[in-house]
C-alpha atoms as a PDB file:
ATOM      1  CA  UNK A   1       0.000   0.000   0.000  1.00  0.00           C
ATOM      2  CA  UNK A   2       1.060   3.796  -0.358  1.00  0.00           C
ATOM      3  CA  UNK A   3       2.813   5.537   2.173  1.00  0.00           C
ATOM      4  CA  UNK A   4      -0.256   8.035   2.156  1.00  0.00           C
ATOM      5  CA  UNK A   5      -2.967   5.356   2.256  1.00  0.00           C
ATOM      6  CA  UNK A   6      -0.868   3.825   5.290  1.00  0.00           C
ATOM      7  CA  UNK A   7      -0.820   7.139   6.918  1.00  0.00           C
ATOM      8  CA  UNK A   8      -4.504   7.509   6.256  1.00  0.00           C
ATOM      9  CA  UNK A   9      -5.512   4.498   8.048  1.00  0.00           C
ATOM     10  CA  UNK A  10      -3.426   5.634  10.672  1.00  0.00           C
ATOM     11  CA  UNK A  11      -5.140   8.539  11.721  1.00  0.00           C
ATOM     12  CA  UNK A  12      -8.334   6.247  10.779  1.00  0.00           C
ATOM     13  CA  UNK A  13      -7.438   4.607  13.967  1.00  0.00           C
ATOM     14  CA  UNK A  14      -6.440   7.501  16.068  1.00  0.00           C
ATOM     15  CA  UNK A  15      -9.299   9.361  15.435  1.00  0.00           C
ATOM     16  CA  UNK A  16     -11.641   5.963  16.514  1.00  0.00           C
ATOM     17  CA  UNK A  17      -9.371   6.300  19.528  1.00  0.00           C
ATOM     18  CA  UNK A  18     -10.849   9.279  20.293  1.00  0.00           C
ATOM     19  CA  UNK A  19     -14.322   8.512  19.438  1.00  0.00           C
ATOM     20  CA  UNK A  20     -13.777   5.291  22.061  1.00  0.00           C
ATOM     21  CA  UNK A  21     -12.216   7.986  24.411  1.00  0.00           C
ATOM     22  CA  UNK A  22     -14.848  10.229  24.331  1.00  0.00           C
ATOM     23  CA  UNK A  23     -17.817   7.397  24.517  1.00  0.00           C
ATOM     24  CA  UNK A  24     -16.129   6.148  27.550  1.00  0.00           C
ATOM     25  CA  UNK A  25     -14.975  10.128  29.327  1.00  0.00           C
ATOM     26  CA  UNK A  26     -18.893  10.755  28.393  1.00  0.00           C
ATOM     27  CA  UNK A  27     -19.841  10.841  32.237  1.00  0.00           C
ATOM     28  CA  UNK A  28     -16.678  12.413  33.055  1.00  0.00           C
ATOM     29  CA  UNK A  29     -14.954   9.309  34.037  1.00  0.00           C
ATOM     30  CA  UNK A  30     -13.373   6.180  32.545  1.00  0.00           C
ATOM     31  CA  UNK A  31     -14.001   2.888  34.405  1.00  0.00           C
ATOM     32  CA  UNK A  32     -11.346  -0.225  33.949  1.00  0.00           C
ATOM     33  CA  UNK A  33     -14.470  -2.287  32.144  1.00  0.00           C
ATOM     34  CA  UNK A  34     -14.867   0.073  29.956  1.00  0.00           C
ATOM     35  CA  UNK A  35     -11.049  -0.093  29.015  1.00  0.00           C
ATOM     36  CA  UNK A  36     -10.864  -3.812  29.245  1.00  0.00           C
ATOM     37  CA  UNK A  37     -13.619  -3.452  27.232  1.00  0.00           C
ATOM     38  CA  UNK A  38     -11.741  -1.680  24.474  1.00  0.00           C
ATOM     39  CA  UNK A  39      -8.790  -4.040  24.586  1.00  0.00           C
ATOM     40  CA  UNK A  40     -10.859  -6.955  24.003  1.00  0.00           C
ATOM     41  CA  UNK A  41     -12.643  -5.406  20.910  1.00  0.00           C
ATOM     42  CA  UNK A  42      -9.650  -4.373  19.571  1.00  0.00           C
ATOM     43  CA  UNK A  43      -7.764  -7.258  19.655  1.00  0.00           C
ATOM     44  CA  UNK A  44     -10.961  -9.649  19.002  1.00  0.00           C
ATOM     45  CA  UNK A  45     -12.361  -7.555  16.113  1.00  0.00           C
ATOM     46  CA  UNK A  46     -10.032  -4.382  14.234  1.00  0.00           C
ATOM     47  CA  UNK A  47      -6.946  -6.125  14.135  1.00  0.00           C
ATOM     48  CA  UNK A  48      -9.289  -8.034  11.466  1.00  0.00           C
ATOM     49  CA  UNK A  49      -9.896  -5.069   9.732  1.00  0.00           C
ATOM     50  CA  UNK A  50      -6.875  -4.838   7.231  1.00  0.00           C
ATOM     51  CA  UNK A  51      -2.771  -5.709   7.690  1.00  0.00           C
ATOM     52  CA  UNK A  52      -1.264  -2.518   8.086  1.00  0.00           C
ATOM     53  CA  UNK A  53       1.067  -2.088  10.654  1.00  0.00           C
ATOM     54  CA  UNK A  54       2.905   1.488  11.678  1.00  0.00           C
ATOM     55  CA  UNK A  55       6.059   2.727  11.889  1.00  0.00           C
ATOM     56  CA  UNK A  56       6.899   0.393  14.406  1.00  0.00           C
ATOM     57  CA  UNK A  57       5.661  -2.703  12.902  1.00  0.00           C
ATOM     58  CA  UNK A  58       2.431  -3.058  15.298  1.00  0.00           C
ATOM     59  CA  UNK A  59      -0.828  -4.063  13.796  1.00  0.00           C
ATOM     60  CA  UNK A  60      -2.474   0.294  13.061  1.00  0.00           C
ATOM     61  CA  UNK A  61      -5.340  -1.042  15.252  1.00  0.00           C
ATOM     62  CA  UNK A  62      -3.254  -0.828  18.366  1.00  0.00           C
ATOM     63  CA  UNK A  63      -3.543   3.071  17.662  1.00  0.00           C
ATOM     64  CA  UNK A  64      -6.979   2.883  18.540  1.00  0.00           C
ATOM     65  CA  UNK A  65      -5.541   1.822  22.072  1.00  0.00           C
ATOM     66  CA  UNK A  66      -2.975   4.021  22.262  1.00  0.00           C
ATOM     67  CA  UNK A  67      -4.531   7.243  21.500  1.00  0.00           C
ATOM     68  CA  UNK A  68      -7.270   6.293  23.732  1.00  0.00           C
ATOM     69  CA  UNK A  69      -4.967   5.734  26.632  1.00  0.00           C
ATOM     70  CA  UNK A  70      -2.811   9.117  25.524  1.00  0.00           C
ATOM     71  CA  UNK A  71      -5.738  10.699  26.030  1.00  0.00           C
ATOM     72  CA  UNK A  72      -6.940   9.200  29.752  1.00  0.00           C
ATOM     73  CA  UNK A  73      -3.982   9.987  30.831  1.00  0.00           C
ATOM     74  CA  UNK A  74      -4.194  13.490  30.099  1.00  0.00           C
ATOM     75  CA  UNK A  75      -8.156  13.469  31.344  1.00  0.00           C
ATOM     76  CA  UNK A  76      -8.809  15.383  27.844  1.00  0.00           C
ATOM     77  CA  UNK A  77     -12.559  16.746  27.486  1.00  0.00           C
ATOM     78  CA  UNK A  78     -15.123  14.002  25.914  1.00  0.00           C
ATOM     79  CA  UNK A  79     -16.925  16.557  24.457  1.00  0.00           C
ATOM     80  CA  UNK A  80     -13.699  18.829  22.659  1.00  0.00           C
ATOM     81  CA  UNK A  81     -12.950  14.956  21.580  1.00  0.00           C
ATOM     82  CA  UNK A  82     -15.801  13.498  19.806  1.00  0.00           C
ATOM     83  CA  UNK A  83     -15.262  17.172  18.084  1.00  0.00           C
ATOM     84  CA  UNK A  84     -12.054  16.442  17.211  1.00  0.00           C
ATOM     85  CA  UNK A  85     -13.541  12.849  15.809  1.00  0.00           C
ATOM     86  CA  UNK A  86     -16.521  14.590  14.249  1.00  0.00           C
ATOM     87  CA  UNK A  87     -14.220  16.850  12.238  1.00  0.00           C
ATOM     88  CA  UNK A  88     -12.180  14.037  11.301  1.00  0.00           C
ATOM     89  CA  UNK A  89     -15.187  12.235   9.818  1.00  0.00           C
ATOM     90  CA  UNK A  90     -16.711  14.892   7.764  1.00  0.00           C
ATOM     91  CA  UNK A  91     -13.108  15.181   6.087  1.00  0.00           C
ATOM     92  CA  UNK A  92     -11.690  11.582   5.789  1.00  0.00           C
ATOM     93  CA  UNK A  93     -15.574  10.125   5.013  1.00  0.00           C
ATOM     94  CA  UNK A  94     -14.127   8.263   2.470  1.00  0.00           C
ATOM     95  CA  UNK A  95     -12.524   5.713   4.872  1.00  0.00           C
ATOM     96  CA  UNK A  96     -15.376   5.149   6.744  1.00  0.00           C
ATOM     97  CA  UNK A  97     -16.657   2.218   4.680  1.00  0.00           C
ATOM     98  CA  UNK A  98     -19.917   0.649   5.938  1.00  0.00           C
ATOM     99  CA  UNK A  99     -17.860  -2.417   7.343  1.00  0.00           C
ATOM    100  CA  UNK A 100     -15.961   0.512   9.325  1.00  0.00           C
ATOM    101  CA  UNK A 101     -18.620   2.544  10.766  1.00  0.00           C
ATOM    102  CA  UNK A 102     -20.882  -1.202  11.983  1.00  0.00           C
ATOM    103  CA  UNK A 103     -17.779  -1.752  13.493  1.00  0.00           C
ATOM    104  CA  UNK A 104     -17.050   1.847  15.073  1.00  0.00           C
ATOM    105  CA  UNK A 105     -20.961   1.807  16.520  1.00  0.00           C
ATOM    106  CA  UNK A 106     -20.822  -1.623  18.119  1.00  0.00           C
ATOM    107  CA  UNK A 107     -17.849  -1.126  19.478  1.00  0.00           C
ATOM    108  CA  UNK A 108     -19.385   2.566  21.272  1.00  0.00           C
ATOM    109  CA  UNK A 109     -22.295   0.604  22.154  1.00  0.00           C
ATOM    110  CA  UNK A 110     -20.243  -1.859  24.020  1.00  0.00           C
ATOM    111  CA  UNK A 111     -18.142   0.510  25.892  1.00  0.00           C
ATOM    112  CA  UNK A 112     -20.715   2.369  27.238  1.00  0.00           C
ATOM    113  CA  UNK A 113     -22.180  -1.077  28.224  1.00  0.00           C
ATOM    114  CA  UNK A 114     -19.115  -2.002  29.809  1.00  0.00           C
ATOM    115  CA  UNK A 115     -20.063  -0.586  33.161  1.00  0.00           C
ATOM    116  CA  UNK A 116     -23.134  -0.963  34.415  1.00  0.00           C
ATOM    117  CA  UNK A 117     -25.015  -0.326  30.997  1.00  0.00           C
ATOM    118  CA  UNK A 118     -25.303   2.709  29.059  1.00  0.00           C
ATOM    119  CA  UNK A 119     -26.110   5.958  31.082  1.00  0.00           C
ATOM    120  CA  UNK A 120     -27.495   9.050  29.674  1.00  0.00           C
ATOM    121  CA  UNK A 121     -24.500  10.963  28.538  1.00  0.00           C
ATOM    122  CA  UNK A 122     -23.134   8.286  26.852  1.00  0.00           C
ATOM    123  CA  UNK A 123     -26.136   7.113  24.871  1.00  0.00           C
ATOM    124  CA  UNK A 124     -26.902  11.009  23.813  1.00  0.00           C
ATOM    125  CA  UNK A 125     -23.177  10.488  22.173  1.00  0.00           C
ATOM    126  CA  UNK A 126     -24.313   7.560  21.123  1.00  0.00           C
ATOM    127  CA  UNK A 127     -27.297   8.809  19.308  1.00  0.00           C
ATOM    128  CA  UNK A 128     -25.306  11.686  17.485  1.00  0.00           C
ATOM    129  CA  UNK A 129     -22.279   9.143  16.437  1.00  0.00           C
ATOM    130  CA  UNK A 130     -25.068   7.270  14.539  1.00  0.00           C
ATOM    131  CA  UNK A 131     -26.915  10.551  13.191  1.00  0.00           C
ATOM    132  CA  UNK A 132     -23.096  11.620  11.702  1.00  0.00           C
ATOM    133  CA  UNK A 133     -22.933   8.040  10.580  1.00  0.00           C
ATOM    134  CA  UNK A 134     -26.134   8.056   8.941  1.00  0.00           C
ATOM    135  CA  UNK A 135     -25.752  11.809   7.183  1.00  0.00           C
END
């Protein structure tokens, strides 16, 4: 593949990072379910997705991880965040293919689950990732 369609799937994966981030910072706080959570999808479902790996020769879905955790440990906003994501989406739409954004809402759907089920912050995010999914 291209150098720039390896980058592009990079930030692909940074970007759900923060969309994971900001499902799981929706009430302000991020529980270990919800992280173990996002390990387990990761590793059980994206690093399906394709076989690029990054600079460092990891599978590109471990950004996902990374970004999410670069973010938690800076306690960045959930709302500035899913912006971030938003903005991202409305200019890379391209790589979101259908197989991408089933994946991207199930996996939202089951971090917010992760801990005692879905309150109401996160399922408002919830409801707007699938409006911007459905545009």
């Amino acid at each position: 593949m291209l150098e720039s369609g390896k980058k592009q799937v990079n930030e692909l994966y940074q970007n759900l990072g923060k969309l994971f981030y900001a499902v799981a910072m929706a009430d302000h706080s991020v529980h270990m379910k919800e992280m173990e959570k996002l390990n387990e999808v990761v590793r059980d479902h994206w690093l399906e997705v394709d076989d690029i790996e990054d600079e460092y020769g990891t599978d590109s879905a471990f950004q996902i991880i990374s970004v999410f955790d670069w973010l938690l440990e800076y306690q960045k906003d959930s709302e500035e965040i899913y912006e971030e994501f938003e903005a991202f989406y409305m200019e890379q739409e391209i790589l979101f293919t259908p197989k991408i954004k089933h994946l991207a809402m199930s996996t939202s759907r089951a971090i917010a689950a992760a801990f005692y089920g879905s309150n109401k912050s996160e399922l408002i995010l919830l409801g707007r990732l699938q409006l911007l999914f459905e545009e």
